[in-house]
N, C-alpha and C. Protein backbone atom coordinates (compact mmCIF):
# COMPACT_ATOMS: atom_id res chain seq x y z
N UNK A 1 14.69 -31.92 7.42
CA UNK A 1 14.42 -31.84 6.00
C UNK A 1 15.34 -32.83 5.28
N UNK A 2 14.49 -33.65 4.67
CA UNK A 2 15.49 -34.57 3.78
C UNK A 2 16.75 -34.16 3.17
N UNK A 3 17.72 -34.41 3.02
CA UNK A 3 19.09 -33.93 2.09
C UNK A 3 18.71 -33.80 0.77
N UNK A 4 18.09 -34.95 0.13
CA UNK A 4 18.00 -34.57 -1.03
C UNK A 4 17.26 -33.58 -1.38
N UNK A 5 15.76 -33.73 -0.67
CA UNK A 5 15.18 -32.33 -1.47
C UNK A 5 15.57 -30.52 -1.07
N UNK A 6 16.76 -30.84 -0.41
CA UNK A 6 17.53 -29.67 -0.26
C UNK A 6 18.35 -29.09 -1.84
N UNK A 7 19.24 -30.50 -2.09
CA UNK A 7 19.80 -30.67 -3.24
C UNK A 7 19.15 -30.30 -4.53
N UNK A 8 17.97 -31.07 -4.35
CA UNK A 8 16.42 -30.58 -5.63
C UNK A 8 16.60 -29.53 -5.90
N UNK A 9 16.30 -28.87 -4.60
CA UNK A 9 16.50 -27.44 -4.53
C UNK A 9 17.36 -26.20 -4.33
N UNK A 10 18.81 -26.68 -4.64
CA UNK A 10 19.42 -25.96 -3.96
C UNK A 10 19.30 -24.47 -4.61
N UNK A 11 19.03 -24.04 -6.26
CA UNK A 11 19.03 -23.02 -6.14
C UNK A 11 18.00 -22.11 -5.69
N UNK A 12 16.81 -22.19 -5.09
CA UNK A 12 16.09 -21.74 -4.00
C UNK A 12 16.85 -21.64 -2.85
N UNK A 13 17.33 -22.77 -2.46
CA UNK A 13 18.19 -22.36 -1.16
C UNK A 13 19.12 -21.20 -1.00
N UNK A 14 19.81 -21.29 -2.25
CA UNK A 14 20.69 -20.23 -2.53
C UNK A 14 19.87 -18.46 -2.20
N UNK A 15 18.93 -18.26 -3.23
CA UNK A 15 17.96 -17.70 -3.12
C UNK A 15 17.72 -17.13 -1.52
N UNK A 16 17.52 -18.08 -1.12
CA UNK A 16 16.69 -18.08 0.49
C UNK A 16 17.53 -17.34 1.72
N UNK A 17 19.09 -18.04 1.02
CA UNK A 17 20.20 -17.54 1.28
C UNK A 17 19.94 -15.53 1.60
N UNK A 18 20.40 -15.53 0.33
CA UNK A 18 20.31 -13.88 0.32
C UNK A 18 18.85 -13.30 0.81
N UNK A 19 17.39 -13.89 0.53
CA UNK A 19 16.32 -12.96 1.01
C UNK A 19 16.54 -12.81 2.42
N UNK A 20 17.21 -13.85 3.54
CA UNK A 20 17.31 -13.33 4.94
C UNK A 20 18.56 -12.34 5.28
N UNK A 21 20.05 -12.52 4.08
CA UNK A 21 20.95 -11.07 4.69
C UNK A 21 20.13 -10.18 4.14
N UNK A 22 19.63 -10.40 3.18
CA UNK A 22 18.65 -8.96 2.80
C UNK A 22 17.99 -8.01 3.73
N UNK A 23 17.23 -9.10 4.60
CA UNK A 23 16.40 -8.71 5.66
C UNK A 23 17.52 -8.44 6.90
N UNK A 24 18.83 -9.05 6.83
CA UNK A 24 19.37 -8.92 8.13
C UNK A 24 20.16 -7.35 7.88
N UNK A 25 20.49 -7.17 6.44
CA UNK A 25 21.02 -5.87 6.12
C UNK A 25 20.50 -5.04 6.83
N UNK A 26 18.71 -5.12 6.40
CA UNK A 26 17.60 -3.79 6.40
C UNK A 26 17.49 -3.84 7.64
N UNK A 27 18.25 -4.65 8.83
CA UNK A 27 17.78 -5.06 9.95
C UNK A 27 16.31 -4.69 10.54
N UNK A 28 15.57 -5.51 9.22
CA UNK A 28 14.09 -5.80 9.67
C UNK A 28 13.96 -7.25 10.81
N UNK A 29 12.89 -6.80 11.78
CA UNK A 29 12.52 -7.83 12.74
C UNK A 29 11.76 -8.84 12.01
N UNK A 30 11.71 -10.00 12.26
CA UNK A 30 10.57 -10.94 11.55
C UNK A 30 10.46 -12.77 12.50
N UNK A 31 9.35 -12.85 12.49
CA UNK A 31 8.93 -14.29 13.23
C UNK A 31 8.91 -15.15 11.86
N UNK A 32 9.16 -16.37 12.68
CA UNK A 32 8.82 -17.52 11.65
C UNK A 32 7.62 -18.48 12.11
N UNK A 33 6.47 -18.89 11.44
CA UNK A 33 6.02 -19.78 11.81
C UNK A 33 6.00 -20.93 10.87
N UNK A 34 5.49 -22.12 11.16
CA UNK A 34 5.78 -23.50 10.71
C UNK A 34 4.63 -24.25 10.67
N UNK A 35 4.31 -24.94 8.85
CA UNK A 35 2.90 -25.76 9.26
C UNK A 35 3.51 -26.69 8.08
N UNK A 36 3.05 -27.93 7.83
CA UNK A 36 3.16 -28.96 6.92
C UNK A 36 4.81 -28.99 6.54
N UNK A 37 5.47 -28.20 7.34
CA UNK A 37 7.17 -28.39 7.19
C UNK A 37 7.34 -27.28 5.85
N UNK A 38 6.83 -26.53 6.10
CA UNK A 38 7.10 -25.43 5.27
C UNK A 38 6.80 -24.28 6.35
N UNK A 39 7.58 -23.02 5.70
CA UNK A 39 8.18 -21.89 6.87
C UNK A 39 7.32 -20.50 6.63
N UNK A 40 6.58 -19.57 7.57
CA UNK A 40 5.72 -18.79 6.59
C UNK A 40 6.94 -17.82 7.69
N UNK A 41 7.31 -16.40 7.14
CA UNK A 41 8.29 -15.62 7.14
C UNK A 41 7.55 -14.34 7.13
N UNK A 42 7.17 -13.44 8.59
CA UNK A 42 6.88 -12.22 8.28
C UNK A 42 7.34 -11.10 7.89
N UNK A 43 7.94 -11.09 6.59
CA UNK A 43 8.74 -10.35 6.23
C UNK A 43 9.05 -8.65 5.84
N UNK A 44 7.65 -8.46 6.00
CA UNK A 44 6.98 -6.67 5.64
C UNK A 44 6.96 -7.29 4.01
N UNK A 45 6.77 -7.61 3.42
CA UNK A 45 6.39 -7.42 2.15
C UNK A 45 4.69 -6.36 2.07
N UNK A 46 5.14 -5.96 1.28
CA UNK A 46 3.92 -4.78 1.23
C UNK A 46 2.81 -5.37 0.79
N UNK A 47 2.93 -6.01 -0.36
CA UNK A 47 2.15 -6.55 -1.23
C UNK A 47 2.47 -7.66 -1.46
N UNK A 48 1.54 -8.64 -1.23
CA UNK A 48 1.79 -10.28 -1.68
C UNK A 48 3.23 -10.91 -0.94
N UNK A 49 2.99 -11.63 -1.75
CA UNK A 49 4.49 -13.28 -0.80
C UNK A 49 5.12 -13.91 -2.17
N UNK A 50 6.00 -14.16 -1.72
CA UNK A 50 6.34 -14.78 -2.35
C UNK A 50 6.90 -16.20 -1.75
N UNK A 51 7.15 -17.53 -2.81
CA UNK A 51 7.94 -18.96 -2.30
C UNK A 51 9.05 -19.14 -2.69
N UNK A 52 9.98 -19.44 -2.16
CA UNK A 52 11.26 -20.38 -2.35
C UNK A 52 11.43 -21.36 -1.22
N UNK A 53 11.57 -22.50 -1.80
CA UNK A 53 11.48 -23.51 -1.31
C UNK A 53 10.55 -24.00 -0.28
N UNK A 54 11.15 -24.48 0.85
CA UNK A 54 9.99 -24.75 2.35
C UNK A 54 9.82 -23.17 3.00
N UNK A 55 9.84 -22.04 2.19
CA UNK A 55 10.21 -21.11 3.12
C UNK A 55 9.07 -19.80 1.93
N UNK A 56 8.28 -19.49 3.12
CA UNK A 56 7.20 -18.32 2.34
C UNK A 56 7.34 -16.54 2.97
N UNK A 57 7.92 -15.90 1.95
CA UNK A 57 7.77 -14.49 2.62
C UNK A 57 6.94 -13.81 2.91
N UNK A 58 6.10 -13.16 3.65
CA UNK A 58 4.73 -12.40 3.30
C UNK A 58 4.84 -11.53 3.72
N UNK A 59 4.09 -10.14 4.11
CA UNK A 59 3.36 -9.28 4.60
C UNK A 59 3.91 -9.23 6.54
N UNK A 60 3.94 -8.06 7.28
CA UNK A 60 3.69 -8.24 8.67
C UNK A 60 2.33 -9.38 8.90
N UNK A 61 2.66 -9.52 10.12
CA UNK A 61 2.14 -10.82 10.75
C UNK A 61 1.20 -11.68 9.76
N UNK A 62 2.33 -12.22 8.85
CA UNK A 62 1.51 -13.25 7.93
C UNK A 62 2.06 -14.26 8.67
N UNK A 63 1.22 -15.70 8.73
CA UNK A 63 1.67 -16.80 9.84
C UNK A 63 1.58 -17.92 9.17
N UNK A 64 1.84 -19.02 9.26
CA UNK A 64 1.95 -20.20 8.88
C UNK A 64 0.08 -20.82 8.96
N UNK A 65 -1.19 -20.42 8.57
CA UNK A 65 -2.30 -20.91 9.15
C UNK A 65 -3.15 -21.76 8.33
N UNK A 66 -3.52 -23.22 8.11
CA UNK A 66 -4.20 -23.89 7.26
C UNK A 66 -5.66 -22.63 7.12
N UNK A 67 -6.04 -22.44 7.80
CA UNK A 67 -7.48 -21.60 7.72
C UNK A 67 -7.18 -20.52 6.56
N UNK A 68 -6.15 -19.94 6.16
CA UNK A 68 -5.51 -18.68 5.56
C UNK A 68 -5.45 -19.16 4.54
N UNK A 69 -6.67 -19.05 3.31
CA UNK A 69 -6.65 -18.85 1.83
C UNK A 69 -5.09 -18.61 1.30
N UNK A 70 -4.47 -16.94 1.72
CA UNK A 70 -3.39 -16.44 1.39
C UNK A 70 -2.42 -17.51 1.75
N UNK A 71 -2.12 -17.93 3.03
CA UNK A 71 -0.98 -19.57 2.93
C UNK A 71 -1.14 -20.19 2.54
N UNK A 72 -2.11 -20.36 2.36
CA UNK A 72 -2.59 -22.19 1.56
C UNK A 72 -2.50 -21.76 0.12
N UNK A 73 -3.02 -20.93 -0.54
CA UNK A 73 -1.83 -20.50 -1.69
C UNK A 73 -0.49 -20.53 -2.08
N UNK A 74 -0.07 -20.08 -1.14
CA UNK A 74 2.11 -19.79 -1.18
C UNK A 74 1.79 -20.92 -0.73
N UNK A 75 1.36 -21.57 0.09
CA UNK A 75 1.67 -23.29 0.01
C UNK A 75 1.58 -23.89 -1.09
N UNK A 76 0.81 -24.06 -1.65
CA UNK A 76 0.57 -24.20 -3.01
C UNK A 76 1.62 -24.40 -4.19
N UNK A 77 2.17 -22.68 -3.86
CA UNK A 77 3.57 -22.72 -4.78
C UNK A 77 4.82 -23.52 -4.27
N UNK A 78 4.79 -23.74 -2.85
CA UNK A 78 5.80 -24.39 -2.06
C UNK A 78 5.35 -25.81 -2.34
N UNK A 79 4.58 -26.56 -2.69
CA UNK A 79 4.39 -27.42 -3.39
C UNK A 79 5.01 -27.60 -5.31
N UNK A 80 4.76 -26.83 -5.84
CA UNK A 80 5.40 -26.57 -7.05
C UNK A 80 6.91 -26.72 -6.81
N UNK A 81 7.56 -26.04 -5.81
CA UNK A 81 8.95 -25.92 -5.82
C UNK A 81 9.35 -27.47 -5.33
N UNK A 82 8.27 -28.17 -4.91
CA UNK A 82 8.88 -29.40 -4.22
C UNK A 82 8.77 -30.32 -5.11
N UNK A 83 7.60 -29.93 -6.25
CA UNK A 83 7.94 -31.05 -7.78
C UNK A 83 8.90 -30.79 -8.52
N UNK A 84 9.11 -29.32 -8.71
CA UNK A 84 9.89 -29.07 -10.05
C UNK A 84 11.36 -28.55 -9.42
N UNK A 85 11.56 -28.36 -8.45
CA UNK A 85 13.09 -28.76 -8.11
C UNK A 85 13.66 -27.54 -8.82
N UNK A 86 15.00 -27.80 -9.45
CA UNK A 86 15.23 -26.55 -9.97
C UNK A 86 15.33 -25.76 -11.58
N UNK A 87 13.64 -26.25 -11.84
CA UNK A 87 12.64 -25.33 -12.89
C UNK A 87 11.31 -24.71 -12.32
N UNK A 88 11.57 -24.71 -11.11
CA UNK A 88 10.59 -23.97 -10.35
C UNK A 88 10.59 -22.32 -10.77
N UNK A 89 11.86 -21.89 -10.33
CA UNK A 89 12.19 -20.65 -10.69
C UNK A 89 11.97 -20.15 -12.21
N UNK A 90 12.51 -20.85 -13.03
CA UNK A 90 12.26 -20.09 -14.45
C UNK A 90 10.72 -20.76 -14.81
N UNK A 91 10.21 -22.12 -13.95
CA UNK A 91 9.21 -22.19 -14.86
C UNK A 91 7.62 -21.48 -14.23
N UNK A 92 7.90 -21.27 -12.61
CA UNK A 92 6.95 -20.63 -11.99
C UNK A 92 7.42 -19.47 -11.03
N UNK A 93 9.16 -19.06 -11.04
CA UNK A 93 8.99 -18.48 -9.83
C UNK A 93 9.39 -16.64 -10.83
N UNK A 94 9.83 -16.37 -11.98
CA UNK A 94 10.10 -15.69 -12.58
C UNK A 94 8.72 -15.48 -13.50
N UNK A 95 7.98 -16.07 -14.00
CA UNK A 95 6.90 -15.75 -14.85
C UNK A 95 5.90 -15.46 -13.81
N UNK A 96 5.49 -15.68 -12.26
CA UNK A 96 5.11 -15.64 -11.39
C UNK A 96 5.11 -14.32 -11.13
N UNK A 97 6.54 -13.33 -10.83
CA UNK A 97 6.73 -12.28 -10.50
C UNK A 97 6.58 -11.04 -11.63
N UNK A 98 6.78 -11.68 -12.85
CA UNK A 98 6.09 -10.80 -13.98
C UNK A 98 4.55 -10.90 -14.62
N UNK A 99 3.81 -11.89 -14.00
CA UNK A 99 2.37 -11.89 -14.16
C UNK A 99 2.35 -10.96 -12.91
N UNK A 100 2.44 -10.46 -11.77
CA UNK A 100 2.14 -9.99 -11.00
C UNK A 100 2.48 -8.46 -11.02
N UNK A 101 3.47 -8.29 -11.58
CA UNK A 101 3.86 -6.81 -12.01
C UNK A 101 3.37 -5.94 -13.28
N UNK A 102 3.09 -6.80 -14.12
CA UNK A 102 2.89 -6.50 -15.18
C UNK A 102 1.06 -6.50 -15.78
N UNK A 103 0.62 -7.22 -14.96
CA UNK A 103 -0.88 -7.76 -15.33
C UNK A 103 -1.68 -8.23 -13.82
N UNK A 104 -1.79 -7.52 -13.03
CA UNK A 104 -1.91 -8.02 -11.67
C UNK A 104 -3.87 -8.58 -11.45
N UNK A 105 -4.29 -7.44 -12.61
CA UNK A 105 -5.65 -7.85 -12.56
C UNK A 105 -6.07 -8.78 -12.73
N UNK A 106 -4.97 -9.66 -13.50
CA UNK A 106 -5.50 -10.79 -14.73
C UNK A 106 -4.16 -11.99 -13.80
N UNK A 107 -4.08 -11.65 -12.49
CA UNK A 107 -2.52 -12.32 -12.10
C UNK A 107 -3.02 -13.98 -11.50
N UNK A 108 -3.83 -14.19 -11.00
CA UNK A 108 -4.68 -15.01 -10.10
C UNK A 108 -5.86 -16.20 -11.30
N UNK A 109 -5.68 -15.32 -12.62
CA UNK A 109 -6.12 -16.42 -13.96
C UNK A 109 -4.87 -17.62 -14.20
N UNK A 110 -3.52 -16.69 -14.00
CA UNK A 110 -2.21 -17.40 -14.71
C UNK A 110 -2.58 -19.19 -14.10
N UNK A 111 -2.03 -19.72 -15.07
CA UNK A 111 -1.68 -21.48 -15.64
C UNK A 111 -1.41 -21.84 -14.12
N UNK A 112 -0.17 -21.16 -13.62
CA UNK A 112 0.38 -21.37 -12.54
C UNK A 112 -0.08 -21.19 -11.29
N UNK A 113 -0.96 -20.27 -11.06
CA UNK A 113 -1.47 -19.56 -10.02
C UNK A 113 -2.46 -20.33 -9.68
N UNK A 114 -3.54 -20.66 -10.92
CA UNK A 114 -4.13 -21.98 -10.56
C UNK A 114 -4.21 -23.13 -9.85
N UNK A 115 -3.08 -23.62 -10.24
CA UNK A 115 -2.37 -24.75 -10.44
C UNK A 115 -1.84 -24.50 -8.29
N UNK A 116 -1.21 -23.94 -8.19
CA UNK A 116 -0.78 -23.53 -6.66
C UNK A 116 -2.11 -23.99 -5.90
N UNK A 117 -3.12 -23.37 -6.47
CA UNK A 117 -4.53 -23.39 -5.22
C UNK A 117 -4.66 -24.86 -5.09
N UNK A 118 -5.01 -25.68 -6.91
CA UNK A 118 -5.27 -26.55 -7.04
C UNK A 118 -4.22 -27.64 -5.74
N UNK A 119 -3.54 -27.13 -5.93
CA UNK A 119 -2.42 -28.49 -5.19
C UNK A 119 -2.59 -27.93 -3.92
N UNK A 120 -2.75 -26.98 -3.36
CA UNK A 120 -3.29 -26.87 -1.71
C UNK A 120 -4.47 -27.41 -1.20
N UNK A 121 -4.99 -27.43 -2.40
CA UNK A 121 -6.95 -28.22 -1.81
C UNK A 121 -6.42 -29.60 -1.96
N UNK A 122 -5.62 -30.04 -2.78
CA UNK A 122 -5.87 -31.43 -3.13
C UNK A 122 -4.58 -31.63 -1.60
N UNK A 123 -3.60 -30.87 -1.70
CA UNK A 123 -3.27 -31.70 -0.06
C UNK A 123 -4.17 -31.53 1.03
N UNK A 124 -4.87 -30.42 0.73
CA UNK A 124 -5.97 -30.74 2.20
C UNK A 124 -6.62 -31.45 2.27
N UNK A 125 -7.68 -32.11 1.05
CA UNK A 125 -8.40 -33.25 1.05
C UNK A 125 -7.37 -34.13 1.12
N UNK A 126 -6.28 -34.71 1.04
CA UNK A 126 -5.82 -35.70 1.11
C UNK A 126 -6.03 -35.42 2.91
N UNK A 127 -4.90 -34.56 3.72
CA UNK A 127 -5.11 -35.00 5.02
C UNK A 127 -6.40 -34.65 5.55
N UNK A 128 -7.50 -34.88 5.00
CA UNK A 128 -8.52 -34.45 5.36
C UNK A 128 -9.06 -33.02 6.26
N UNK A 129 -8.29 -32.36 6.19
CA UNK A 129 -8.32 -30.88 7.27
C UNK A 129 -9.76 -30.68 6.45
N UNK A 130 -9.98 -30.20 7.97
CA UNK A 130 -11.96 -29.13 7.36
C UNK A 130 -11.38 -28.08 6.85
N UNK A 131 -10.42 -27.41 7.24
CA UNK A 131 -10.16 -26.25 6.23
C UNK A 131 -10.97 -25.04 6.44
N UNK A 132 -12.12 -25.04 6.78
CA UNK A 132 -12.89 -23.80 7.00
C UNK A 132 -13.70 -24.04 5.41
N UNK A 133 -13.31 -24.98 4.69
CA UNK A 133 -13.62 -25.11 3.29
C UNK A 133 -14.74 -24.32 1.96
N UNK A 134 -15.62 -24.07 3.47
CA UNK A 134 -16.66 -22.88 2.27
C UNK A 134 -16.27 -22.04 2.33
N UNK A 135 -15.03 -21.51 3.37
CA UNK A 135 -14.44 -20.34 3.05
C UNK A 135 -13.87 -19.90 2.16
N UNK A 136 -12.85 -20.98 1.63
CA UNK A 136 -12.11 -20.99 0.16
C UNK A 136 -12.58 -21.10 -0.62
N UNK A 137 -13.59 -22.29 -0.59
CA UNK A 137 -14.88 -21.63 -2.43
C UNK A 137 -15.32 -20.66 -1.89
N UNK A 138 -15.51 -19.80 -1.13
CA UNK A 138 -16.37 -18.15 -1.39
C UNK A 138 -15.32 -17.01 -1.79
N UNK A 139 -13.52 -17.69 -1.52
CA UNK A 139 -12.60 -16.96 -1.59
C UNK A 139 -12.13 -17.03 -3.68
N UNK A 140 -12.85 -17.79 -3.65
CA UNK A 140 -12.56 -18.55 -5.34
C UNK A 140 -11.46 -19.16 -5.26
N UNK A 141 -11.00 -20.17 -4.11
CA UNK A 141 -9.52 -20.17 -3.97
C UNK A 141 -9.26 -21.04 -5.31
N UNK A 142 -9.83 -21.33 -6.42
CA UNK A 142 -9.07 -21.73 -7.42
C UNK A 142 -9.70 -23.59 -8.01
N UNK A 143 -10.93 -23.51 -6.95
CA UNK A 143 -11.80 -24.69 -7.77
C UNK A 143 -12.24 -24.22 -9.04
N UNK A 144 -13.06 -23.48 -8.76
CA UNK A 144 -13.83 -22.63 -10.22
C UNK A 144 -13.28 -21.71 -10.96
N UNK A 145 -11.89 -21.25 -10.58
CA UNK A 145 -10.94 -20.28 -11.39
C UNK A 145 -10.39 -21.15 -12.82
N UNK A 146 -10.89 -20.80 -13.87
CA UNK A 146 -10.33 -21.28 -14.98
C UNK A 146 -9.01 -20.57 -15.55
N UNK A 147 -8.05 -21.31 -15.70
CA UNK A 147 -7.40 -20.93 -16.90
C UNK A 147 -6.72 -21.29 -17.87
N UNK A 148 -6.85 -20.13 -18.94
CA UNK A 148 -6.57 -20.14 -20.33
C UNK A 148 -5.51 -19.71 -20.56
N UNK A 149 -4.61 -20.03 -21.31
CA UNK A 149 -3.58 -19.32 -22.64
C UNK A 149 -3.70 -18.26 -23.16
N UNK A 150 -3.19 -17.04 -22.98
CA UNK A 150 -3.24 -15.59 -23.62
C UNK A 150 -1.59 -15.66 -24.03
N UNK A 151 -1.84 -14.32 -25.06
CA UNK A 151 -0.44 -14.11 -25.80
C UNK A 151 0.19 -13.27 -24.20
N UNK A 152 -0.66 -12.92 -23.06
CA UNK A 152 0.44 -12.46 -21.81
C UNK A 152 1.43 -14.01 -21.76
N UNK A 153 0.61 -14.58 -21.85
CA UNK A 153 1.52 -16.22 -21.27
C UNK A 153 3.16 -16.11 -22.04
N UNK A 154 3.09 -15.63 -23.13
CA UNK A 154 4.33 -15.54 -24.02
C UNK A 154 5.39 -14.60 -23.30
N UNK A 155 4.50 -13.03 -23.39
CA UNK A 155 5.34 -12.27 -22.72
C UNK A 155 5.90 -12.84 -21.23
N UNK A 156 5.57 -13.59 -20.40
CA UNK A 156 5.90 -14.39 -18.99
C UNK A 156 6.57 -15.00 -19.10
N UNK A 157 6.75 -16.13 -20.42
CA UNK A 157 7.60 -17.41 -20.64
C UNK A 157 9.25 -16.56 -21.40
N UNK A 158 9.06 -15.70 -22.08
CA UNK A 158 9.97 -15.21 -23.06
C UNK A 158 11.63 -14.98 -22.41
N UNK A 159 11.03 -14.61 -20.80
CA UNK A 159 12.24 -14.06 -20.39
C UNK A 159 13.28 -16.18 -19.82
N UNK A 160 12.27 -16.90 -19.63
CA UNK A 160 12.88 -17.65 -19.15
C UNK A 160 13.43 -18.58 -20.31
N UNK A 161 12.79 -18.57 -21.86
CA UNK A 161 13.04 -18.99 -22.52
C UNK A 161 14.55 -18.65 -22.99
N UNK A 162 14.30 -17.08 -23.26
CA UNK A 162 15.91 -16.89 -23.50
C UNK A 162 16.76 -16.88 -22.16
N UNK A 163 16.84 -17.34 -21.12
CA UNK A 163 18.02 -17.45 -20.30
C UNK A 163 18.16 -18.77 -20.62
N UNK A 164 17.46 -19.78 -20.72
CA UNK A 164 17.93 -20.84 -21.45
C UNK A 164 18.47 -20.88 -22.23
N UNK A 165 18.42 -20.39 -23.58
CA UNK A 165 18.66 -20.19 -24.56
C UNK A 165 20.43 -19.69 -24.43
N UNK A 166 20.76 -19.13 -23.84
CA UNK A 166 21.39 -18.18 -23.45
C UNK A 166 22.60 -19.20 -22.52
N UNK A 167 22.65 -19.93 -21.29
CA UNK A 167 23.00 -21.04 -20.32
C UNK A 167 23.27 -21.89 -21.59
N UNK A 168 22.15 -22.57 -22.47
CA UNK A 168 23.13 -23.58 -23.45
C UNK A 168 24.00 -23.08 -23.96
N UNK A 169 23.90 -21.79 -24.71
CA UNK A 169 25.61 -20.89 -25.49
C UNK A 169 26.16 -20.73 -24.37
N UNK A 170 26.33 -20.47 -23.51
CA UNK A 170 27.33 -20.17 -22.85
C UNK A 170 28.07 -21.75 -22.25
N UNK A 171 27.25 -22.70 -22.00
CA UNK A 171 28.20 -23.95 -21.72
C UNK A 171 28.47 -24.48 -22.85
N UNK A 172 27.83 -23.72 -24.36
CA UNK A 172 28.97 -24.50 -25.17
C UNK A 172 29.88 -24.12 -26.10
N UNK A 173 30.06 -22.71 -25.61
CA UNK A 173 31.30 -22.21 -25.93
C UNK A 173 32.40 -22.18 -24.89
């Protein structure tokens, strides 16, 4: 893995840091598998996955698999973390986890969530993988998923707005 985009990222790394003593605390068992240099992590998550950095948590035997709608999603976001470096977290990885808690029906509309699928199809058409591809348009993986701006979008952004808000007073006092 390049140095720098470690650096990009270091506070994911940090992050990544603690989700494995977490797991080494709970002394949960877990495999890793590996596809496009990103890490899929069977972590028991009950429900859903989450990304930080090259590294995806999921569900028992969730695996690293281009064919898997569900990876090629968290790939998706593991793409996000590899543009936005470290505004990933307040700008997709925190509004991410409160669209999902808070509005789960409506979680898979969000700006962001979109945006994840979108950038997994467009790396697959780039390396040309078949993909299983009518599988993912029958999955809606996020060609034909539109989305819009709701006042939820506010409640999602609010919390990251004021920790900003919050990080500038504090470095300048």
């Amino acid at each position: 893995m390049h140095i720098l985009l470690i650096f990009w990222q270091l506070s994911q790394w940090i992050a990544i840091g603690f989700v494995f003593l977490g797991l080494k605390v709970m002394r949960r068992s877990y495999t890793i598998t590996r596809l496009f240099n990103t890490y899929a992590v069977d972590a028991g998550i009950k429900k859903g996955a989450f990304s930080l950095g090259p590294f995806i948590f999921g569900p028992m035997s969730f695996t690293a698999d281009e064919k898997s709608a569900f990876f090629m999603h968290e790939f998706g976001h593991s793409l996000q973390s590899r543009l936005l470096g470290p505004f990933y977290l307040p700008i997709i990885g925190l509004p991410s986890l409160l669209s999902a808690a808070l509005f789960p029906k409506e979680h898979n509309e969000r700006w962001f969530e979109v945006w994840a699928n979108r950038l997994a199809i467009s790396f697959s058409d780039t390396l040309q993988l078949d993909n299983n591809r009518s599988k993912h348009d029958k999955l809606d993986y996020g060609l034909n998923t539109k989305s819009s701006f709701s006042w939820k979008d506010i409640v999602l952004v609010t919390p990251t707005v004021l920790l900003v808000v919050l990080l500038f007073w504090i470095t300048a006092n």
